[in-house]
N, C-alpha and C. Protein backbone atom coordinates (compact mmCIF):
# COMPACT_ATOMS: atom_id res chain seq x y z
N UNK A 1 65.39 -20.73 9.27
CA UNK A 1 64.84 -21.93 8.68
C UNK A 1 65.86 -23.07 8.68
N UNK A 2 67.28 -22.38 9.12
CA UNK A 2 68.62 -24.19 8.60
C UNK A 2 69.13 -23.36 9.96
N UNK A 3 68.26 -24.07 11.04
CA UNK A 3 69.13 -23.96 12.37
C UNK A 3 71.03 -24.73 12.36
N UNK A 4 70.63 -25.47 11.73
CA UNK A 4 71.82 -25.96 11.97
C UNK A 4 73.06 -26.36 10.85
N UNK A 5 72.77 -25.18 10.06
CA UNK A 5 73.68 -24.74 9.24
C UNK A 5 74.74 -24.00 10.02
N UNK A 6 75.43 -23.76 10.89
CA UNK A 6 76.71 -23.26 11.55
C UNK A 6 76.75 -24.45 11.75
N UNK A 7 76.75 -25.62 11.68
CA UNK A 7 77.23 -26.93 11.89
C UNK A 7 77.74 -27.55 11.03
N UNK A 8 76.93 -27.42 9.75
CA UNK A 8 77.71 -27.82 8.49
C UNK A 8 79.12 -27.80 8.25
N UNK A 9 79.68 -26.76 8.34
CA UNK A 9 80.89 -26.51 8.35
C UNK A 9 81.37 -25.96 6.75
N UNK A 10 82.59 -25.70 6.36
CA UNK A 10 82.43 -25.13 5.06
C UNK A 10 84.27 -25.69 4.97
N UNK A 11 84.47 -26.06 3.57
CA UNK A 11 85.98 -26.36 3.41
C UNK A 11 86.63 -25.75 2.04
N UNK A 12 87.84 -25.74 2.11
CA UNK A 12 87.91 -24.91 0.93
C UNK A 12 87.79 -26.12 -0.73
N UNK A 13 87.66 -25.34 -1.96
CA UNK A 13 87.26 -26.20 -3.02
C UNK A 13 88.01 -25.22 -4.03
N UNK A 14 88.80 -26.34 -5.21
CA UNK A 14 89.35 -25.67 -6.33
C UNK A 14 88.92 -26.82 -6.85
N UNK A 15 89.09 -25.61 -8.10
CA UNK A 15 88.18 -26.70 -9.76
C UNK A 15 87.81 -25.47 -10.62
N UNK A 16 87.72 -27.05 -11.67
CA UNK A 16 86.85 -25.46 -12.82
C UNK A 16 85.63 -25.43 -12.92
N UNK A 17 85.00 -24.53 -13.53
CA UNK A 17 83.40 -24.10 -13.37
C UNK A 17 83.32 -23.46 -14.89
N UNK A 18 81.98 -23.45 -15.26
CA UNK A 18 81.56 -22.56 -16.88
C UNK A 18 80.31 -21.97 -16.30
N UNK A 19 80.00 -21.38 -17.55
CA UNK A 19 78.48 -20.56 -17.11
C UNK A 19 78.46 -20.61 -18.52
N UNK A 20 77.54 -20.24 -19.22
CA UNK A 20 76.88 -19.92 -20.89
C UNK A 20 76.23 -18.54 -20.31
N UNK A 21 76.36 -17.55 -20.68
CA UNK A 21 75.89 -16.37 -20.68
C UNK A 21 75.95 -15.34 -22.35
N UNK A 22 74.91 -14.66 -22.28
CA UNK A 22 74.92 -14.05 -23.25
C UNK A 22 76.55 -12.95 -23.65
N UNK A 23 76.51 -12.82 -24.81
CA UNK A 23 77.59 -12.41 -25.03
C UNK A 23 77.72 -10.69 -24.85
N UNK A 24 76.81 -10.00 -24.50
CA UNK A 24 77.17 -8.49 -24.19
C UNK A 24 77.14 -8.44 -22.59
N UNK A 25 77.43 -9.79 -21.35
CA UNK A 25 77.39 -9.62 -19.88
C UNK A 25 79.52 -10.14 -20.17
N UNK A 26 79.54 -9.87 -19.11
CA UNK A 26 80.98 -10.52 -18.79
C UNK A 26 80.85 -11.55 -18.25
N UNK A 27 81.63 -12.17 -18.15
CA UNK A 27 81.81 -13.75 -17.62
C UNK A 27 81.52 -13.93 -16.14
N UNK A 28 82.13 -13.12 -15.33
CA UNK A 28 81.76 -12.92 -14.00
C UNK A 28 81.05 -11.66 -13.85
N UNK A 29 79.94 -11.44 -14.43
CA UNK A 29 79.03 -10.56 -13.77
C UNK A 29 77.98 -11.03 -13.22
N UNK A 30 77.38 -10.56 -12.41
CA UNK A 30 76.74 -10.95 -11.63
C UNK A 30 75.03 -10.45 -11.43
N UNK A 31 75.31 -9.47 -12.04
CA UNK A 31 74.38 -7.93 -12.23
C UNK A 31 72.85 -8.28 -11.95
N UNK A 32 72.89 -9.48 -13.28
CA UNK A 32 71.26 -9.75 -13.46
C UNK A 32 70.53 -10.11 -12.25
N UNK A 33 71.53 -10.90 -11.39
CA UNK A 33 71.23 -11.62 -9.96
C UNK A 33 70.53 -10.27 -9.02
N UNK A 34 71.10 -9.46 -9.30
CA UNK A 34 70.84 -7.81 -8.30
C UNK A 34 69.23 -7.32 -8.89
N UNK A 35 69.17 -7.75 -10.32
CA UNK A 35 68.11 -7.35 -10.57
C UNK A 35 66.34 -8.56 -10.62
N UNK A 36 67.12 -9.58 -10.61
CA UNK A 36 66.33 -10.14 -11.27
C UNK A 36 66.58 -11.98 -9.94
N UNK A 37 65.06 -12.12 -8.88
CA UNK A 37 65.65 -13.08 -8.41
C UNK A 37 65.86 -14.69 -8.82
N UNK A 38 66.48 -15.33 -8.15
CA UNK A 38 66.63 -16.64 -9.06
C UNK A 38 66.26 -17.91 -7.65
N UNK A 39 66.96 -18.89 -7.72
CA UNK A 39 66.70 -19.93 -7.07
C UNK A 39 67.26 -19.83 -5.90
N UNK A 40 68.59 -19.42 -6.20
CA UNK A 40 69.21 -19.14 -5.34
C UNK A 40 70.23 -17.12 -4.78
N UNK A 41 68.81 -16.74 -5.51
CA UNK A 41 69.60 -15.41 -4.82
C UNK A 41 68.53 -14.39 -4.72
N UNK A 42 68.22 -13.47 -4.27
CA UNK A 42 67.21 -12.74 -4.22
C UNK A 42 67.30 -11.03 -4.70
N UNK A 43 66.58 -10.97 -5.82
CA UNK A 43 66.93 -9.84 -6.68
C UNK A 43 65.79 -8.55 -6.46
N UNK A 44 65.74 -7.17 -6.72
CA UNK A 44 65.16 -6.05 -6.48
C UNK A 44 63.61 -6.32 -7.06
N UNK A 45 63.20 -7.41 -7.85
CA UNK A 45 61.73 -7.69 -8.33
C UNK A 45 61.01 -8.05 -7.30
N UNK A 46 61.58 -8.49 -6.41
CA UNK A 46 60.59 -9.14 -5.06
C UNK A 46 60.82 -8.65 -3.89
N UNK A 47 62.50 -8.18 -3.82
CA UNK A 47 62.93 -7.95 -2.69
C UNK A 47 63.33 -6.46 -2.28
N UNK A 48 63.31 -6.07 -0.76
CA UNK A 48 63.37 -4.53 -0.38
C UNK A 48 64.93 -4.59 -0.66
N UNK A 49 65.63 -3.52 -0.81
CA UNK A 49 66.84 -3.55 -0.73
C UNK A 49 67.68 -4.38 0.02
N UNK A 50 68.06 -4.36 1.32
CA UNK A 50 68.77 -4.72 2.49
C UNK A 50 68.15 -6.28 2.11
N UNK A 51 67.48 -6.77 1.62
CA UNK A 51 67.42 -8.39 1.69
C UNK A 51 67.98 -8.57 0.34
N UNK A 52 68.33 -7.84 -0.75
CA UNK A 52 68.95 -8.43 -1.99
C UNK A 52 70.54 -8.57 -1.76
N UNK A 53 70.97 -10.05 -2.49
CA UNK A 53 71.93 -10.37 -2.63
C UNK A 53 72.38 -11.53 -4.19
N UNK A 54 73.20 -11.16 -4.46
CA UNK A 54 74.08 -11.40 -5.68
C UNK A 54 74.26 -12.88 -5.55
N UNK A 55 74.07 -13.78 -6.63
CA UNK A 55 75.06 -15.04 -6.86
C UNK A 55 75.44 -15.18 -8.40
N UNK A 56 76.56 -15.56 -8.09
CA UNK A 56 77.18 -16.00 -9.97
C UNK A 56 76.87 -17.49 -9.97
N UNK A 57 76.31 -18.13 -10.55
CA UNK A 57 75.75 -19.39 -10.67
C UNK A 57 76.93 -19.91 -11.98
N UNK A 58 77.29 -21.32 -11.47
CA UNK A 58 78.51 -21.41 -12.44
C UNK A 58 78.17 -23.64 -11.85
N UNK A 59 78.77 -23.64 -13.15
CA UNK A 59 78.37 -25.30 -13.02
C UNK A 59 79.61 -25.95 -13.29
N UNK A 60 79.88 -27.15 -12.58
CA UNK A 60 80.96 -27.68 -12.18
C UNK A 60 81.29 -29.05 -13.60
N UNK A 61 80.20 -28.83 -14.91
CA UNK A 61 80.85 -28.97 -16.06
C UNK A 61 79.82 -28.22 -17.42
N UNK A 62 80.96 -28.46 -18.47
CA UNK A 62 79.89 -27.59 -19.43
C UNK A 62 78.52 -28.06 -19.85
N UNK A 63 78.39 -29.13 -19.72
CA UNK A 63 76.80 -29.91 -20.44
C UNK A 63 75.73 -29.24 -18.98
N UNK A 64 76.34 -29.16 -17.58
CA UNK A 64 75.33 -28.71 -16.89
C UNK A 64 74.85 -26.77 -17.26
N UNK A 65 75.81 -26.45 -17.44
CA UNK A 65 75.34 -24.87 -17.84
C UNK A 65 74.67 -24.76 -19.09
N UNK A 66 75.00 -25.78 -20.38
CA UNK A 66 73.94 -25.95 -21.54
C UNK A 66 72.62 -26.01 -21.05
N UNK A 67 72.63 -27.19 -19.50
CA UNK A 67 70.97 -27.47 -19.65
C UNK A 67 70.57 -26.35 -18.70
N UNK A 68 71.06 -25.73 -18.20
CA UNK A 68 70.56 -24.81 -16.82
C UNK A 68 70.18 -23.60 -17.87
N UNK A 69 71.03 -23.60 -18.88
CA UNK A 69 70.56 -22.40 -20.30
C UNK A 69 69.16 -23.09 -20.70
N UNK A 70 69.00 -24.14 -21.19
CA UNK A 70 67.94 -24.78 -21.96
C UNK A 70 67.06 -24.31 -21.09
N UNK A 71 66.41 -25.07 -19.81
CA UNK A 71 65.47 -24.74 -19.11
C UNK A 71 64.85 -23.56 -19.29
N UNK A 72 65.15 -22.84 -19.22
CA UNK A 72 64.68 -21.66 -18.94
C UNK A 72 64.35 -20.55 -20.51
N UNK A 73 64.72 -21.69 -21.83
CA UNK A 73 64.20 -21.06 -23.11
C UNK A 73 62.65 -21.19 -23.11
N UNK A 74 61.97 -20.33 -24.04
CA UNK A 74 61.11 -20.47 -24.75
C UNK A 74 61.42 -20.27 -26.01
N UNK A 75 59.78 -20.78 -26.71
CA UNK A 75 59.93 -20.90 -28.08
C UNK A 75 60.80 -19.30 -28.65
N UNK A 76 59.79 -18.34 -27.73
CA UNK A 76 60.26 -17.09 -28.22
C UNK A 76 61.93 -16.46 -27.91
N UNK A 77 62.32 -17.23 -27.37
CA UNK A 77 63.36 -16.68 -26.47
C UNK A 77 64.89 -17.28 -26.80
N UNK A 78 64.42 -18.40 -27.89
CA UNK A 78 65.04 -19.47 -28.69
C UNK A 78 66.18 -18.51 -29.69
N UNK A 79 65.79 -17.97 -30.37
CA UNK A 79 67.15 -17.40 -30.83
C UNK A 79 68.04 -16.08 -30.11
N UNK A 80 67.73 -16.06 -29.04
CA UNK A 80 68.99 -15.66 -28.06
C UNK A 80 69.81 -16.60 -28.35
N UNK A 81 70.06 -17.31 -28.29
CA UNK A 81 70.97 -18.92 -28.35
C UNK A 81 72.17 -18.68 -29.24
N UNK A 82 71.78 -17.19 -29.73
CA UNK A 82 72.88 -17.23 -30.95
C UNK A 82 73.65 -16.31 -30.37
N UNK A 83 74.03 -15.41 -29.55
CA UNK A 83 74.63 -14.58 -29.53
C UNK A 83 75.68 -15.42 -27.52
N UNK A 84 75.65 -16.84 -27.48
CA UNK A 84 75.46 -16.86 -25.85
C UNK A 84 76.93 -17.28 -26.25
N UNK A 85 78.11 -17.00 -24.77
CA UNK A 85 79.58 -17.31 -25.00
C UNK A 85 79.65 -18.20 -23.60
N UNK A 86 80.32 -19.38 -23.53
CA UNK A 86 80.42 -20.93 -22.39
C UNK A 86 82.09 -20.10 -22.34
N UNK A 87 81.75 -19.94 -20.87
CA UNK A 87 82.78 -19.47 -20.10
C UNK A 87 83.41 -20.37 -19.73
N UNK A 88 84.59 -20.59 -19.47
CA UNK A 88 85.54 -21.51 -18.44
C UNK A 88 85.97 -20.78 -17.28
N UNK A 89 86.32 -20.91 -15.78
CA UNK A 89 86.94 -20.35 -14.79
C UNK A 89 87.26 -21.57 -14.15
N UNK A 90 88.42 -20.67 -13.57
CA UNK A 90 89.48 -21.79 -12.47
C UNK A 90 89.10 -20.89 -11.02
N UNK A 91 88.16 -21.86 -10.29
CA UNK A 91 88.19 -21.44 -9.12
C UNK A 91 88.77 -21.80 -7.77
N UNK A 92 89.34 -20.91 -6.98
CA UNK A 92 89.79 -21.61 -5.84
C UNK A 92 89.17 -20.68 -4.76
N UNK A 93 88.80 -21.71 -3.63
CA UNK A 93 88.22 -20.69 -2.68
C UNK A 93 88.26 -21.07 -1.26
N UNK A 94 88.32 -20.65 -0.27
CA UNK A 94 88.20 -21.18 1.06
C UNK A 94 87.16 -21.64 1.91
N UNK A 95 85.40 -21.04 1.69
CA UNK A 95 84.65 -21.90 2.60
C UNK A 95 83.48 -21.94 1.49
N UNK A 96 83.99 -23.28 1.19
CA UNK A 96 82.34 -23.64 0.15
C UNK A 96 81.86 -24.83 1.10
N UNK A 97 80.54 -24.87 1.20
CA UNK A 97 79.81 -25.86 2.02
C UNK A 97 79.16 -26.60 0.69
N UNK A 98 79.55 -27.89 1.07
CA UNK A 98 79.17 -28.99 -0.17
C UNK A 98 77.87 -29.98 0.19
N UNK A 99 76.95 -29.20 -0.52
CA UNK A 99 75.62 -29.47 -0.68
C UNK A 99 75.17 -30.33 -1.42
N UNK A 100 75.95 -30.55 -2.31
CA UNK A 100 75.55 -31.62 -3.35
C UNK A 100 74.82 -33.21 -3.40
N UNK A 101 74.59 -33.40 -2.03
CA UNK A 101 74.02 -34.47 -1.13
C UNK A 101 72.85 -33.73 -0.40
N UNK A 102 71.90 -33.37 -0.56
CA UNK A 102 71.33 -32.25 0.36
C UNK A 102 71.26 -33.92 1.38
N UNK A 103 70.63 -34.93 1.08
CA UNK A 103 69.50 -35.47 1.86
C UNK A 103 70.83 -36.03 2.85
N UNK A 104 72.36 -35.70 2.96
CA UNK A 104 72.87 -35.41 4.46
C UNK A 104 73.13 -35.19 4.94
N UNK A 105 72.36 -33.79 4.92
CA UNK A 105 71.75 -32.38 5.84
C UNK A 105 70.15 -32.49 5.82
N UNK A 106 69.51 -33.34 5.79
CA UNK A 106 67.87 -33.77 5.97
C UNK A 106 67.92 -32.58 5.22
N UNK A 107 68.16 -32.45 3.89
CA UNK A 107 67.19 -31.38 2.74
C UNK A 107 66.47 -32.62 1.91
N UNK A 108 65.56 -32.32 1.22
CA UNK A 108 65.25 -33.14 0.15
C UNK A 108 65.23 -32.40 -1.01
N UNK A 109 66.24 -33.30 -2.03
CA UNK A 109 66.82 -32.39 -3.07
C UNK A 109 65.56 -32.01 -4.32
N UNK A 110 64.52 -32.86 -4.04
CA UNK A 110 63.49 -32.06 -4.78
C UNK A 110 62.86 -30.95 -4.63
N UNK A 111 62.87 -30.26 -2.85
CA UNK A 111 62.90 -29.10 -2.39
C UNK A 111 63.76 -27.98 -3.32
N UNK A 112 64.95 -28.40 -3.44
CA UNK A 112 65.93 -27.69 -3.57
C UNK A 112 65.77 -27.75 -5.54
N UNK A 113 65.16 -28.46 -6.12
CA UNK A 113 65.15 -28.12 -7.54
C UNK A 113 63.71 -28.07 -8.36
N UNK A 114 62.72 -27.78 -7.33
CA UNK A 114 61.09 -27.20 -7.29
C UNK A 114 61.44 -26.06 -8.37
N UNK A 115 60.77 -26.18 -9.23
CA UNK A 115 60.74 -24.94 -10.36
C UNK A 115 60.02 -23.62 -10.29
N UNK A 116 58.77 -24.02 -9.27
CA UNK A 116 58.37 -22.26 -9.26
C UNK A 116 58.50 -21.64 -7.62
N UNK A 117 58.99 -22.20 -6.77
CA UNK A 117 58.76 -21.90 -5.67
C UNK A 117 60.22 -21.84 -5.05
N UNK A 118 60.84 -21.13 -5.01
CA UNK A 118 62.39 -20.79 -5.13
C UNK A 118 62.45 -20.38 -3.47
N UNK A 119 61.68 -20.29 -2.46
CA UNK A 119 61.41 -19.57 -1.17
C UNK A 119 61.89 -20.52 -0.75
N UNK A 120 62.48 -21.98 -0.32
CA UNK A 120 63.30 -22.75 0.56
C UNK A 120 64.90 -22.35 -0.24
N UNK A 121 64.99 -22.16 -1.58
CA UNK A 121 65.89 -22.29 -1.64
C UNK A 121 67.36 -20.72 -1.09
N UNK A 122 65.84 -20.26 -1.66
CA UNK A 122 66.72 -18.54 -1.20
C UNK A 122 66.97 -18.75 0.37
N UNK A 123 65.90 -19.07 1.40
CA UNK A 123 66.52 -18.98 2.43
C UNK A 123 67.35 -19.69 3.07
N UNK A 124 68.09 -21.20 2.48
CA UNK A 124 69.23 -21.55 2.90
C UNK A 124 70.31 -20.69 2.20
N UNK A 125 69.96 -20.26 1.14
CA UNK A 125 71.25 -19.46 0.74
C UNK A 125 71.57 -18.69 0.79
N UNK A 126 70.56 -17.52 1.96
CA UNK A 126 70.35 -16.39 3.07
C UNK A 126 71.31 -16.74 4.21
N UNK A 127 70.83 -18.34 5.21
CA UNK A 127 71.69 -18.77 6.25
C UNK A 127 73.17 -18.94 5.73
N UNK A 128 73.42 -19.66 4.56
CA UNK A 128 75.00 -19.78 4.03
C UNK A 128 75.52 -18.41 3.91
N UNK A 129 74.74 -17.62 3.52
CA UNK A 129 75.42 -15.92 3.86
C UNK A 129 75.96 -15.40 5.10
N UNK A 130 74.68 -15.96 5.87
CA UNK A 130 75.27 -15.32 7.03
C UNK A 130 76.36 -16.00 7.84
N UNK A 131 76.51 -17.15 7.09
CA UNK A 131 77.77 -17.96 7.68
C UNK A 131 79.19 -17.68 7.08
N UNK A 132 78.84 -16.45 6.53
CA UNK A 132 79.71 -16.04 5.63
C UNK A 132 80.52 -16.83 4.58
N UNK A 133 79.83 -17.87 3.99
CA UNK A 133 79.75 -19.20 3.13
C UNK A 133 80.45 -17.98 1.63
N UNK A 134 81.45 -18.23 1.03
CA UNK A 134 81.86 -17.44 -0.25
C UNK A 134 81.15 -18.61 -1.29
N UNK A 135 80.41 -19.87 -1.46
CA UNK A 135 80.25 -20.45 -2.60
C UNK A 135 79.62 -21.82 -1.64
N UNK A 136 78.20 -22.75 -2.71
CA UNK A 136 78.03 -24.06 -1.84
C UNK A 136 77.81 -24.62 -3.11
N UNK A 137 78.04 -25.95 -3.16
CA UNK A 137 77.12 -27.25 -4.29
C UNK A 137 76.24 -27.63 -4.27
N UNK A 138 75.65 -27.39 -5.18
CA UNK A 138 74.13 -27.86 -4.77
C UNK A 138 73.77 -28.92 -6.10
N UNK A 139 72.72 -29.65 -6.42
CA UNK A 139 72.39 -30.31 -7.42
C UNK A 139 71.89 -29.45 -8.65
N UNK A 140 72.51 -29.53 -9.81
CA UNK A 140 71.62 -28.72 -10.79
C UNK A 140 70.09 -29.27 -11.07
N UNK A 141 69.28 -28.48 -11.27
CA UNK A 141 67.95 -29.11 -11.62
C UNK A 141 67.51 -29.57 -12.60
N UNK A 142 68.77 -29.50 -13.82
CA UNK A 142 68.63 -30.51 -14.93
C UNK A 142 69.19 -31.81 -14.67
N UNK A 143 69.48 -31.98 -13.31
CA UNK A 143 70.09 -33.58 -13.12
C UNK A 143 71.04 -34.10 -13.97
N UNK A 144 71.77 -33.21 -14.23
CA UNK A 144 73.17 -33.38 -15.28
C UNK A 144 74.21 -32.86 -14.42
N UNK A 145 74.23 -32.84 -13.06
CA UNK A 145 75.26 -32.51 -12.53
C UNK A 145 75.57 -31.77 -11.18
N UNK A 146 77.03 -31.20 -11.18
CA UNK A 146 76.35 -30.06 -9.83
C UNK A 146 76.53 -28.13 -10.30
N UNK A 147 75.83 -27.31 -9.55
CA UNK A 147 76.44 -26.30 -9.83
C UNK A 147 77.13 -25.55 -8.42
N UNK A 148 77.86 -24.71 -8.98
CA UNK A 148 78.49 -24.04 -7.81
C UNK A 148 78.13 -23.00 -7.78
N UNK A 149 77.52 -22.50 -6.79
CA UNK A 149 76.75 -20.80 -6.42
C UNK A 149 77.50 -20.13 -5.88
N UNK A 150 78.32 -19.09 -5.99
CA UNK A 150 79.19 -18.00 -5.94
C UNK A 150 78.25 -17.00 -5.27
N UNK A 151 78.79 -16.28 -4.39
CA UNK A 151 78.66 -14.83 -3.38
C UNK A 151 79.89 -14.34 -3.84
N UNK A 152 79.76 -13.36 -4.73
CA UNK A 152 81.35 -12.42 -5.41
C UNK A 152 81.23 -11.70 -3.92
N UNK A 153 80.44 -11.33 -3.48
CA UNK A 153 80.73 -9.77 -2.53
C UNK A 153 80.86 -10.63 -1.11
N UNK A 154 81.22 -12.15 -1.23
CA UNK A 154 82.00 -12.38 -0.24
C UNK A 154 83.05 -13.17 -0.07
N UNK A 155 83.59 -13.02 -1.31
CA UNK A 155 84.87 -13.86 -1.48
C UNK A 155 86.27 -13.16 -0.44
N UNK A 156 86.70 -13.83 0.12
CA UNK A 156 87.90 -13.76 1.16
C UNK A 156 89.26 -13.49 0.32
N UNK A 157 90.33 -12.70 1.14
CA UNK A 157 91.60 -12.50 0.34
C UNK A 157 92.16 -13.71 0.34
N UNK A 158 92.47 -13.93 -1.07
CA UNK A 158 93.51 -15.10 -1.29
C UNK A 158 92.40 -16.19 -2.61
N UNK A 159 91.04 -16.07 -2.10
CA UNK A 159 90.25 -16.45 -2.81
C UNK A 159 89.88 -15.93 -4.40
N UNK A 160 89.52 -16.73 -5.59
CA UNK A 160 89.64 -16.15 -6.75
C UNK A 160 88.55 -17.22 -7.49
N UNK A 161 88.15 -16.37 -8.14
CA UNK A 161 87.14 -16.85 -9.90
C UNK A 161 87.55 -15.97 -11.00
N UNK A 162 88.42 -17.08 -11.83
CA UNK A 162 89.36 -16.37 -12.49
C UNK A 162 88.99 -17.30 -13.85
N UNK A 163 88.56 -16.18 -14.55
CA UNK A 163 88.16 -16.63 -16.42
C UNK A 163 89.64 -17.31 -17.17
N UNK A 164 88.73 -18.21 -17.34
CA UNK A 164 90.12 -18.50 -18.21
C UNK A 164 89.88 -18.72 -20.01
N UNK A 165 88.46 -18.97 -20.60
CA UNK A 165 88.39 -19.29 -21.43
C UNK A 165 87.12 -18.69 -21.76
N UNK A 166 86.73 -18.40 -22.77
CA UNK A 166 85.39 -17.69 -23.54
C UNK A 166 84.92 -18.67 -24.42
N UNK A 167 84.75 -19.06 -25.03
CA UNK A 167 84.16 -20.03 -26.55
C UNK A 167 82.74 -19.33 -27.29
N UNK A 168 82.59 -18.65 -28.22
CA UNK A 168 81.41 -18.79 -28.48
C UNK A 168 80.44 -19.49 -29.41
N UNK A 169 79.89 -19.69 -28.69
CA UNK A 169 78.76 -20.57 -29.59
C UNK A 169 78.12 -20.94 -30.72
N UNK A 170 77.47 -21.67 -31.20
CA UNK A 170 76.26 -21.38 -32.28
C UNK A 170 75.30 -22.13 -32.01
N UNK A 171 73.83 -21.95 -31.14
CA UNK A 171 73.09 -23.05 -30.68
C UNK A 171 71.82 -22.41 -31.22
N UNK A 172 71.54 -21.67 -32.27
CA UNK A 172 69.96 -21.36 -32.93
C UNK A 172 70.33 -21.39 -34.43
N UNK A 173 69.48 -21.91 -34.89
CA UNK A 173 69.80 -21.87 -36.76
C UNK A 173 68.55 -21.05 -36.78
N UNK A 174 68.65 -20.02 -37.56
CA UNK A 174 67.46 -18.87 -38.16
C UNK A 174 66.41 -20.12 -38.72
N UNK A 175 65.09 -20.05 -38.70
CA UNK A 175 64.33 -20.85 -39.41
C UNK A 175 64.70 -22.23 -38.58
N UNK A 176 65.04 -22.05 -37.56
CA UNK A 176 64.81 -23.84 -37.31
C UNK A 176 63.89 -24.62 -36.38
N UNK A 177 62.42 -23.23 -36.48
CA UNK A 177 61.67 -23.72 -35.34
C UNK A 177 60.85 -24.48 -35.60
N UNK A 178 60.71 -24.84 -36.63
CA UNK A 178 59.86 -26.51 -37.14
C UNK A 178 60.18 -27.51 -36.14
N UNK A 179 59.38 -28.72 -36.29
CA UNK A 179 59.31 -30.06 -35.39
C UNK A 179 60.36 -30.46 -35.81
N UNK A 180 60.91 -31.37 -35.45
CA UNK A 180 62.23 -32.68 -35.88
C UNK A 180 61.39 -33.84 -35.94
């Protein structure tokens, strides 16, 4: 489908990154991705084995991993919020392809942040696999920023996502599901 993704090219990128994840996963796990697919990765609910693959989804500041958390609450699902820890990592890596512009690579970035139809996005991030791509930028779909999509199981020697900070939270008050 991205014929001409071996053209892109890929360069290396250091910086820091967070994620908000619940507090009984580790900071760099990846797990849920194996089980469960997302936008950008394709998990055992849809997929045969041999097509599932892993991404650590990590955002290139903390207000974008708040909203990439938000999205995806419900009313019911609202006091999880209490137990979630905002990771910090220092990443350095050698071939991240910087996406963060889709529209110059003729993507259109509303393609790329479509909420129920995740099938363009998995399969550029199928071709960045096979380009052996370790991480790309893409736009977060809360429009607060960018995130950086991680392939752990293809990070290169010398390459690293390395925790540096935990914080945990407090983002649900018991009883606070009344209107404002």
């Amino acid at each position: 489908m991205y014929p001409a993704v071996s053209s892109w090219g890929c360069r290396a990128w250091e910086g820091k990154a967070w994620r908000l994840h619940a507090s009984r996963y580790e900071p760099d796990d990846p797990g849920g991705s194996y089980r469960i697919s997302g936008r950008y990765n394709r998990g055992k609910d849809y997929f045969e084995e041999n097509d599932v693959f892993p991404a650590l989804y990590l955002a290139t500041a903390p207000e974008v991993s708040l909203g990439e958390k938000q999205r995806h609450m419900t009313s019911g699902s609202l006091p999880q919020m209490r137990n979630q820890v905002l990771s910090e990592f220092q990443v350095s890596l050698q071939c991240v392809y910087d996406l963060s512009k889709p529209e110059e690579f003729g993507i259109d970035s509303e393609d790329l942040i479509e909420d129920r139809d995740y099938a363009l996005p998995q399969s550029l991030s199928a071709a960045l696999r096979d380009q052996r791509a370790e991480a790309f930028l893409v736009p977060s779909a809360t429009l607060l920023g960018v995130n950086l999509v991680v392939f752990p199981d293809l990070l290169r020697d010398g390459s690293s996502v390395e925790v540096l900070a935990n914080r945990k939270t407090r983002l649900y008050v018991e009883g606070s599901d009344r209107e404002l």
